[in-house]
Protein backbone atom coordinates (compact mmCIF):
# COMPACT_ATOMS: atom_id res chain seq x y z
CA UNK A 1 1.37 -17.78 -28.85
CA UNK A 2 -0.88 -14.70 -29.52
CA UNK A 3 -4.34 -14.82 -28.38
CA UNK A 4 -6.14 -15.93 -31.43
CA UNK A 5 -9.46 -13.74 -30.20
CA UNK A 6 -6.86 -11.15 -31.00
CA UNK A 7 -4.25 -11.83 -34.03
CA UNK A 8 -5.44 -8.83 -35.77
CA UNK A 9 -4.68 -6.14 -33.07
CA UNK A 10 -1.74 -3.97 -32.84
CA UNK A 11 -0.30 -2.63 -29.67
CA UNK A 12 -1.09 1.61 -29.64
CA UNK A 13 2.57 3.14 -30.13
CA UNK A 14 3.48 5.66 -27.58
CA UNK A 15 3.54 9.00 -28.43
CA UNK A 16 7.06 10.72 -29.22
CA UNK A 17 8.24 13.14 -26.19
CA UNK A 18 11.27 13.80 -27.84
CA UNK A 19 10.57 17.52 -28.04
CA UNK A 20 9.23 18.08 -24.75
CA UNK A 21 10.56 19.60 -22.33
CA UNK A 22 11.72 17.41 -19.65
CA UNK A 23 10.98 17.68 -15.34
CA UNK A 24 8.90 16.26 -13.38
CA UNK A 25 7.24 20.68 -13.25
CA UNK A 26 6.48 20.35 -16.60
CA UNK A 27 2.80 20.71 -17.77
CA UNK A 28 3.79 19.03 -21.12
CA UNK A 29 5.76 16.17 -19.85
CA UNK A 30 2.78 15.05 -17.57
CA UNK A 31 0.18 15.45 -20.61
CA UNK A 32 2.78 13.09 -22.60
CA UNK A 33 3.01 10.72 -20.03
CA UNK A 34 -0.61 10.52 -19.49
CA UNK A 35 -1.44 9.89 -23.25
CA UNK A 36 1.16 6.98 -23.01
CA UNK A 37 -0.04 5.53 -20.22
CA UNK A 38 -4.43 6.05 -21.16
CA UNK A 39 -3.67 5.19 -24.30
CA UNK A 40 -2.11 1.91 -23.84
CA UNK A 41 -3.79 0.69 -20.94
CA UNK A 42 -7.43 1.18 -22.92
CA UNK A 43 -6.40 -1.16 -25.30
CA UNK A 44 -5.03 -3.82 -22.87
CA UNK A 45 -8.01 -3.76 -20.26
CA UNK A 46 -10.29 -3.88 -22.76
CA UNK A 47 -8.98 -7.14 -24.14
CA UNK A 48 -7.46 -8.89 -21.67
CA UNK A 49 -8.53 -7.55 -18.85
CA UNK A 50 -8.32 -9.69 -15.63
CA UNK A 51 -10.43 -7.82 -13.31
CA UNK A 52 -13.61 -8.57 -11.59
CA UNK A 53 -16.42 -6.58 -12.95
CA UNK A 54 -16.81 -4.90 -9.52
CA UNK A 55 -13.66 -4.22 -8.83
CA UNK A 56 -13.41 -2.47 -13.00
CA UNK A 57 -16.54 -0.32 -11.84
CA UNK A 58 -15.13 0.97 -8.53
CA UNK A 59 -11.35 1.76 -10.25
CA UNK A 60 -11.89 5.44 -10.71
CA UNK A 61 -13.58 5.83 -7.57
CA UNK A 62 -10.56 4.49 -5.62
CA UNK A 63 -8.54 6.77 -7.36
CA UNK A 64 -10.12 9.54 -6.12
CA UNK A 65 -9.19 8.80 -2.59
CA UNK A 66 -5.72 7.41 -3.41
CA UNK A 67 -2.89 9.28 -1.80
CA UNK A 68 -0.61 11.41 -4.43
CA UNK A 69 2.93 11.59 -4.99
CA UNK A 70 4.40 13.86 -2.58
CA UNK A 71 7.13 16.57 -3.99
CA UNK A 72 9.64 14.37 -1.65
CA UNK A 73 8.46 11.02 -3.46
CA UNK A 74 8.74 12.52 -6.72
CA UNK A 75 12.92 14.09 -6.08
CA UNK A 76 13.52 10.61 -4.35
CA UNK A 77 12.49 9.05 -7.76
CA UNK A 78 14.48 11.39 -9.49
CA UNK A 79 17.47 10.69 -7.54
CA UNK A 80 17.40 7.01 -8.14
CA UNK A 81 17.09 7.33 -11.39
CA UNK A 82 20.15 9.78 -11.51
CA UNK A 83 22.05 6.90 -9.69
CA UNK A 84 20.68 4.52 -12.87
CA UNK A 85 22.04 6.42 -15.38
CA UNK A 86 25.17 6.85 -13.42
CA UNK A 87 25.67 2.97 -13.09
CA UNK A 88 24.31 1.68 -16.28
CA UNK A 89 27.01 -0.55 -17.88
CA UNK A 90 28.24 0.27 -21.45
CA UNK A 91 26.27 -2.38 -22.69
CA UNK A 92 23.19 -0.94 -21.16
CA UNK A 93 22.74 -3.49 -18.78
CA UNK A 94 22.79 -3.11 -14.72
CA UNK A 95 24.14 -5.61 -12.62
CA UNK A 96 25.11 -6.32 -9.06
CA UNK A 97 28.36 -5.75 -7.36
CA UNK A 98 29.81 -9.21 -7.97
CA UNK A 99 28.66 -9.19 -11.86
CA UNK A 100 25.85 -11.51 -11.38
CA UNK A 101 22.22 -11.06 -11.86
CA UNK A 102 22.21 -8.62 -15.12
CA UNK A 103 18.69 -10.22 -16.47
CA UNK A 104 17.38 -8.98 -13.16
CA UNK A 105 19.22 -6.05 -12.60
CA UNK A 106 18.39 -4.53 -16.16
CA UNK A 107 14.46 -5.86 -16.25
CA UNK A 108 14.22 -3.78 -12.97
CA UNK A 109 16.05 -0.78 -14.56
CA UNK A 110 13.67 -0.75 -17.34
CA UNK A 111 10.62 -0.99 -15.36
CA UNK A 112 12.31 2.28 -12.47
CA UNK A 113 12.07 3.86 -15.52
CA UNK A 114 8.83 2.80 -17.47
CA UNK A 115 6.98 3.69 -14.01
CA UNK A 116 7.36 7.26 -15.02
CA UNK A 117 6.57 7.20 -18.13
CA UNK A 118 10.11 7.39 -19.94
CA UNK A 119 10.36 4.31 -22.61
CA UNK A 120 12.87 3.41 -25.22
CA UNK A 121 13.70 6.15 -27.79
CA UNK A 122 11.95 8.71 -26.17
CA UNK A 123 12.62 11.71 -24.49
CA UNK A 124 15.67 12.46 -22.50
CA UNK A 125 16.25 8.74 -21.06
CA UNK A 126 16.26 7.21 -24.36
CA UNK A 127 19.14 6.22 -25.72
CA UNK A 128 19.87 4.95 -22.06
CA UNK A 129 16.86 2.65 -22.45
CA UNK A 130 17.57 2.07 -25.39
CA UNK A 131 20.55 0.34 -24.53
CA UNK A 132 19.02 -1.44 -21.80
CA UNK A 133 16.26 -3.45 -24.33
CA UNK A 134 18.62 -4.23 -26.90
CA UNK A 135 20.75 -5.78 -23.95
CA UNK A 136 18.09 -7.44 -23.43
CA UNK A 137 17.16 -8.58 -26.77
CA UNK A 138 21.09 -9.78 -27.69
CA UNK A 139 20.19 -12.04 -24.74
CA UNK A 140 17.36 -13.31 -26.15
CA UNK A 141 18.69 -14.42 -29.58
CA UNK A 142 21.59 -15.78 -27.71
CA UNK A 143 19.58 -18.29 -26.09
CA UNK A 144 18.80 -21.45 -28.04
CA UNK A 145 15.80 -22.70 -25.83
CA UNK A 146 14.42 -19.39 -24.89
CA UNK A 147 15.16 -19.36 -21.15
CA UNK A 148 17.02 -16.14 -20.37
CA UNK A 149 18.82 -16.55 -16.45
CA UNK A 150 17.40 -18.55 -13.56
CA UNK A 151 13.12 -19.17 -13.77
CA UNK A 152 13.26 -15.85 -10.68
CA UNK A 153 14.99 -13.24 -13.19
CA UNK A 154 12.87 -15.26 -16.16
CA UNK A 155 10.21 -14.25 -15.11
CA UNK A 156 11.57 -10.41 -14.60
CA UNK A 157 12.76 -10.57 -17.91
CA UNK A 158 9.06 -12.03 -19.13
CA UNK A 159 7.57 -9.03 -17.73
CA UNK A 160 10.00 -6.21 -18.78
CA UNK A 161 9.25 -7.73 -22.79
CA UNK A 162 5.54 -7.46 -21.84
CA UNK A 163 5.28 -4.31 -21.16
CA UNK A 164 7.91 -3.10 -23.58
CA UNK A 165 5.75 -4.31 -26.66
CA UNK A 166 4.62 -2.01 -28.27
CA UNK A 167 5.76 1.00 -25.96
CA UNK A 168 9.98 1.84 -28.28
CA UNK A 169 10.16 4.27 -30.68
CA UNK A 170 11.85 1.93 -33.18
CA UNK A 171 8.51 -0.18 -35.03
CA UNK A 172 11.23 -2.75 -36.44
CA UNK A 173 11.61 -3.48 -32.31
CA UNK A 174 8.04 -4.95 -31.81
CA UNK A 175 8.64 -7.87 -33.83
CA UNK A 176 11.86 -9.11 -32.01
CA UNK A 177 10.32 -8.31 -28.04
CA UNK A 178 7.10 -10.24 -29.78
CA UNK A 179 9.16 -13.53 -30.62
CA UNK A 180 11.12 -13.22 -27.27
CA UNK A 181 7.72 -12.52 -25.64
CA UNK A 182 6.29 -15.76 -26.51
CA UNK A 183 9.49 -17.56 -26.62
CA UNK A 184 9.78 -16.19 -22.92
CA UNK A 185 5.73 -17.39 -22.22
CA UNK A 186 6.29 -20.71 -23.86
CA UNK A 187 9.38 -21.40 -21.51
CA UNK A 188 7.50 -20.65 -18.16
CA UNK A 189 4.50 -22.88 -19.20
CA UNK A 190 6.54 -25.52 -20.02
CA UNK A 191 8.23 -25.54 -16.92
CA UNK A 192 5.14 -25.23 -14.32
CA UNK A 193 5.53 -28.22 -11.88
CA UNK A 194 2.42 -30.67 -11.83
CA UNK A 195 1.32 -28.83 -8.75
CA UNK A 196 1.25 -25.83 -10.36
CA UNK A 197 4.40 -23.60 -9.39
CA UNK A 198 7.78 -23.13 -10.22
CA UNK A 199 11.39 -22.80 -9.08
CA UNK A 200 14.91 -21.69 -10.42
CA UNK A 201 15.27 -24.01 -12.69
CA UNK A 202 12.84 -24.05 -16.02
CA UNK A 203 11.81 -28.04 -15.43
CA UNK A 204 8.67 -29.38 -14.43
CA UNK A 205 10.63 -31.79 -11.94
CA UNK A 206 12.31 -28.75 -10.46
CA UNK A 207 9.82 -28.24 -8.29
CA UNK A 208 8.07 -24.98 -6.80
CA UNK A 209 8.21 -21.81 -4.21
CA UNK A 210 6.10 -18.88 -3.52
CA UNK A 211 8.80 -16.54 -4.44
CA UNK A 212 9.37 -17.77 -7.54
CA UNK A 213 5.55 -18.66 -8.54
CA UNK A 214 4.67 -15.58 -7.71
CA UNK A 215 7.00 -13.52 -10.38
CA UNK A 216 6.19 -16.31 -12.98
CA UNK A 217 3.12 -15.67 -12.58
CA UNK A 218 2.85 -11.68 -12.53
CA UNK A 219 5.27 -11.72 -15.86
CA UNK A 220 2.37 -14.16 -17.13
CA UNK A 221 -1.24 -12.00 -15.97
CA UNK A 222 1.27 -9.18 -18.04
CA UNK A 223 1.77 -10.98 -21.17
CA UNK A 224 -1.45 -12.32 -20.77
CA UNK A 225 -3.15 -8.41 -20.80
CA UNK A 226 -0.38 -7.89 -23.62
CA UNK A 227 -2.38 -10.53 -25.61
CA UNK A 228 0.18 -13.53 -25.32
CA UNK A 229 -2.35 -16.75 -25.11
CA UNK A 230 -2.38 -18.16 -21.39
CA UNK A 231 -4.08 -21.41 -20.90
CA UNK A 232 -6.56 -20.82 -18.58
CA UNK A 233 -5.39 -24.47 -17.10
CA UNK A 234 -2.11 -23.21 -15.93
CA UNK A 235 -3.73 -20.32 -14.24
CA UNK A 236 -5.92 -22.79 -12.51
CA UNK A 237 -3.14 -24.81 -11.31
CA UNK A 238 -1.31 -21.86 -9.50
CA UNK A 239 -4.40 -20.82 -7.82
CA UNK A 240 -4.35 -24.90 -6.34
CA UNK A 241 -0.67 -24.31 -5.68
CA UNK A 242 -1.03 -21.04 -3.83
CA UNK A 243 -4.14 -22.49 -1.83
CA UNK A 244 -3.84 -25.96 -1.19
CA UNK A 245 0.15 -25.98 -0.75
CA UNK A 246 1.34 -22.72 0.72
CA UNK A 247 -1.09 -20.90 2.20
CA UNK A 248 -1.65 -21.03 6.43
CA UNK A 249 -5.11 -20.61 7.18
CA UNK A 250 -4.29 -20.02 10.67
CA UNK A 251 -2.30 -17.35 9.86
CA UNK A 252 -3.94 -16.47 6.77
CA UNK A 253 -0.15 -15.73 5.23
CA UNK A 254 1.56 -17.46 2.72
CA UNK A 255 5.13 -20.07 3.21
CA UNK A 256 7.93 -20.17 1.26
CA UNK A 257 7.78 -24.32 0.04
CA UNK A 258 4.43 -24.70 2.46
CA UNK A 259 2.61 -24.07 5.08
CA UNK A 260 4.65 -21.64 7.30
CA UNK A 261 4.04 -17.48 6.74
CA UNK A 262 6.57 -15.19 5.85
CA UNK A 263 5.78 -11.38 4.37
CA UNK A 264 7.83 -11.83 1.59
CA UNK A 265 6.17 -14.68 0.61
CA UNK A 266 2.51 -13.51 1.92
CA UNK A 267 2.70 -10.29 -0.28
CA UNK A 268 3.68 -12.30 -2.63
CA UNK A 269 1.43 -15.23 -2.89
CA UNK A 270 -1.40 -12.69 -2.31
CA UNK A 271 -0.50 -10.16 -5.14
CA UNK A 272 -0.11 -13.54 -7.76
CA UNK A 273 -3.94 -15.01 -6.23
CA UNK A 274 -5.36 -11.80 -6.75
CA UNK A 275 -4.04 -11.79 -10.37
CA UNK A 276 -5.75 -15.14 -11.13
CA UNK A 277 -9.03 -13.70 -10.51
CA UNK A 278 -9.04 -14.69 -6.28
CA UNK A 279 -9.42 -10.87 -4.90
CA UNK A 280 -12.63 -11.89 -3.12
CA UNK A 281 -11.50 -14.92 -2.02
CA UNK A 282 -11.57 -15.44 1.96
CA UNK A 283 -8.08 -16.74 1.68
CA UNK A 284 -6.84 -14.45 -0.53
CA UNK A 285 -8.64 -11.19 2.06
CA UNK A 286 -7.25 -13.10 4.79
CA UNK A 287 -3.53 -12.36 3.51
CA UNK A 288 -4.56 -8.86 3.16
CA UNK A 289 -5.28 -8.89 6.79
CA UNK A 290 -2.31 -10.60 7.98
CA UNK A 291 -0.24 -7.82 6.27
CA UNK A 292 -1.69 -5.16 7.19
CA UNK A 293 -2.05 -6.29 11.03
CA UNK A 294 1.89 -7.65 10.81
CA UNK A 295 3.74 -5.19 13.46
CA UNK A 296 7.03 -3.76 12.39
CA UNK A 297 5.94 -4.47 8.33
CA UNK A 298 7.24 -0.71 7.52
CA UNK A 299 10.71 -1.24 10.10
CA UNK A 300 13.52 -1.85 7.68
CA UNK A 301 15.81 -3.41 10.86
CA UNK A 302 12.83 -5.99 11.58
CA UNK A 303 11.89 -7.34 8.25
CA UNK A 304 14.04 -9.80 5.67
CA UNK A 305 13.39 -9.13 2.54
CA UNK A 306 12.17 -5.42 2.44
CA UNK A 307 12.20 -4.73 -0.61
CA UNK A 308 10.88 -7.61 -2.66
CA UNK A 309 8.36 -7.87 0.62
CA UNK A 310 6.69 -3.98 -0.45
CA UNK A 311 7.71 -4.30 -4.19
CA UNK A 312 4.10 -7.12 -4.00
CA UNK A 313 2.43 -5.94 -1.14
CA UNK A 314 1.85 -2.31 -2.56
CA UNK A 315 0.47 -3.78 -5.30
CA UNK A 316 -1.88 -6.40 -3.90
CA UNK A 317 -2.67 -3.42 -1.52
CA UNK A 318 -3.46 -1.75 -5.07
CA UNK A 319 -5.62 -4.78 -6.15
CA UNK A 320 -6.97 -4.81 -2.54
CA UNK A 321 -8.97 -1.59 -3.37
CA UNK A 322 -8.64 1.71 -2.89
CA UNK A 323 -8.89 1.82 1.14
CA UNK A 324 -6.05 -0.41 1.78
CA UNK A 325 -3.83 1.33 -0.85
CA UNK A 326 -4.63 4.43 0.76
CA UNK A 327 -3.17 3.31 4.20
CA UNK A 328 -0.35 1.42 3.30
CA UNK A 329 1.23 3.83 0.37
CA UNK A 330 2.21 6.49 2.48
CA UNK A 331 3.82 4.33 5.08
CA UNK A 332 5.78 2.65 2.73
CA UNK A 333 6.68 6.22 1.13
CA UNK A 334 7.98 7.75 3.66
CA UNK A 335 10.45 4.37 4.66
CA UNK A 336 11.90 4.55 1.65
CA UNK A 337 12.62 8.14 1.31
CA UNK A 338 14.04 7.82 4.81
CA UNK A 339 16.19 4.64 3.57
CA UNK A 340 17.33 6.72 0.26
CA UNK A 341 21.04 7.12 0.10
CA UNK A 342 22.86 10.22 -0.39
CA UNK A 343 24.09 8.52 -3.62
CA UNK A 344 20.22 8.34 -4.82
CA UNK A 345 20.37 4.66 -4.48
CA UNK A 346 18.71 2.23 -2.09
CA UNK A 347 21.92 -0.19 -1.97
CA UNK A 348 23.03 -1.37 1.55
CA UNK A 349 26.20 -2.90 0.49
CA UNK A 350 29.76 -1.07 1.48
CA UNK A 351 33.08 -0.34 -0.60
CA UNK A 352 35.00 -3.26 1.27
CA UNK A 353 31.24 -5.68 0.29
CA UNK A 354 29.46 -4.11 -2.60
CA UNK A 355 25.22 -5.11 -2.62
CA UNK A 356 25.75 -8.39 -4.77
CA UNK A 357 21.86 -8.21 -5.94
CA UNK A 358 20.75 -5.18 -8.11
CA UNK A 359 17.17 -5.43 -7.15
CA UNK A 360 16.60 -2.83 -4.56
CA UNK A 361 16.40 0.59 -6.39
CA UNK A 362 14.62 -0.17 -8.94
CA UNK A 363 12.34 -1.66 -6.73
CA UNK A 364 12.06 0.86 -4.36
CA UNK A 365 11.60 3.18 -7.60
CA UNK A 366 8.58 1.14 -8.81
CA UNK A 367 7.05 1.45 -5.13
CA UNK A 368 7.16 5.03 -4.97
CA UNK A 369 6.00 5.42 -8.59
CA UNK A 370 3.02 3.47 -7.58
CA UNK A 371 0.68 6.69 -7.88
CA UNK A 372 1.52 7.19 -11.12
CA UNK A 373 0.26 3.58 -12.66
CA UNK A 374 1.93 3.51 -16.13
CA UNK A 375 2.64 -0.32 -15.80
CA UNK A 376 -0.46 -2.00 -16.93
CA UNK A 377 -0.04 -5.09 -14.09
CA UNK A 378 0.55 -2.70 -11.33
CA UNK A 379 -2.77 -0.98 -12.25
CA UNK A 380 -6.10 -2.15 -10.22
């Protein structure tokens, strides 16, 4: 499944930071993390690159105007990643409170963690990650057709492998995320419905939703830039999907199975158009719009979904351009610190009901790491 253009190339291997010292104060530690991340993302947007020549040109300009990571942002990382380590299973997986969900739960713990630069082997999270891919590896030998959980955690799992390749300290490891990679890809294409989306189950007949489209298809635009051969057909057909099926255009948001709006779904279906190459679409601005103009988007008590709603919508507000990151980061900074619990963690369960899904710290992780772009796909 690799992009014959590209058979030859090798992913760059990241650096080891074994040695140095560790915090986020540390002059060395940044330098490391910034050779991982410049390093690797050279090579991938310079082959597979799916941005719009205008919006490549104007990257570094946004930047310059983007807002930092605040000294709060940074210790509320920190903190949930504390609660991470503190929860991580012996197996290395992470799971929520009723057991369920550990493709999710330990794709998202990977990711909390790859957002600041920490990957498997290295440094002082290592071993922990460490644990957490070769969890995720045993479940992908153990599966005989390749699908690993429900189509939703996937395509979590698709885009974890992705942006592991090439990133562990252990070289014997890029062969086995490789085969799972593709096996992974392979599974998702077979399973896109004729109108061009997915669901939970991996079967054409299964039918389709903008929630789950839109992580197939982010866990696809990041194999894709990792050099895993897309067809450019199927990309096609989720652009029809997203445009002709679930998108309002008097709203200009997105539905869940059609035409309705939700945020969840809106952030969603925007963030996966604007990976298939729509950013300048009318549509595709007119989502952009209807988030940004939604009242209460930042109110925790007045939105469903809060956390898979920002865990898109920063990032199409990333591939929106620099101006609308700039607006919407901070606001959606300073929610979550407020939301952190003393425990480090985001989780809104109690003793007596424990939070039965394991997404929301890692997520909320990934959205304040935003500023710090070492995940190729989150990267404009």
């Amino acid at each position: 499944m690799k992009n014959p253009k590209h058979e030859t190339l090798e992913r760059p291997r990241a650096p080891d930071t074994s040695n140095v010292e560790a915090g986020p104060a540390s002059f060395l530690g940044c330098l490391a993390a910034w050779v991982v991340c410049h390093s690797r993302t050279a090579w991938l947007f310079g082959c597979f690159s799916l941005l719009s020549p205008s919006h490549a040109q104007t990257a570094n300009e946004a930047a310059i105007d983007a807002p930092e990571l605040t000294e709060a942002a940074d210790l509320a990382i920190e903190r949930g990643l504390q609660y991470l380590l503190a929860t991580q299973n012996a197996d290395g997986s992470w799971r929520g409170g009723s057991g369920a969900y550990e493709i999710a739960g330990t794709s998202l713990g990977l990711m909390a963690f790859m957002v600041k630069g920490h990957f498997p082997g290295f440094g002082r999270h290592g071993p922990a990650l460490d644990r957490a891919k070769d969890f995720l590896l045993k479940k992908a030998e153990e599966s005989p057709t390749g699908v690993v959980g429900g189509m939703y955690e996937h395509g979590l799992y698709t885009l974890a492998l992705s942006e592991l390749w090439g990133m562990t300290r252990n070289t014997e490891d890029n062969k086995k995320i490789q085969t799972a990679l593709e096996r992974a890809v392979e599974v998702i294409l077979r399973a896109q419905s004729p109108l061009g989306g997915w669901r939970y189950a991996a079967r054409p007949d299964a039918g389709q939703d903008t929630s789950v489209t839109a992580m197939v298809f982010v866990s696809l635009a990041s194999a894709r830039q990792a050099g895993v051969l897309v067809p450019t057909e199927t990309i096609d057909r989720v652009v029809g999907y997203l445009r002709d099926q679930v998108w309002t255009e008097e709203t200009g948001g997105f539905g869940y199975t059609g035409k309705g709006t939700t945020l969840a779904c809106t952030a969603g279906g925007a963030y996966a158009a604007q990976l298939c190459g729509m950013r300048e679409t009318e549509w595709v601005q007119a989502a952009i719009r209807y988030l940004e103009n939604s009242p209460k988007v930042f109110n925790r008590a007045e939105i469903g979904y809060y956390y898979y709603a920002h865990y898109y919508a920063i990032q199409a507000m990333v591939q929106a351009g620099g101006e609308h990151y700039a607006k919407w980061y901070p606001q959606i900074r300073d929610s979550l610190i407020a939301l952190q619990k003393p425990d480090g963690s985001w989780n809104e369960g109690t003793a007596e009901k424990p939070e039965n899904y394991p997404h929301k710290t890692p997520m909320a992780i990934i959205i304040l790491g935003t500023p710090h772009r070492y995940i190729p796909v989150y990267q404009e």
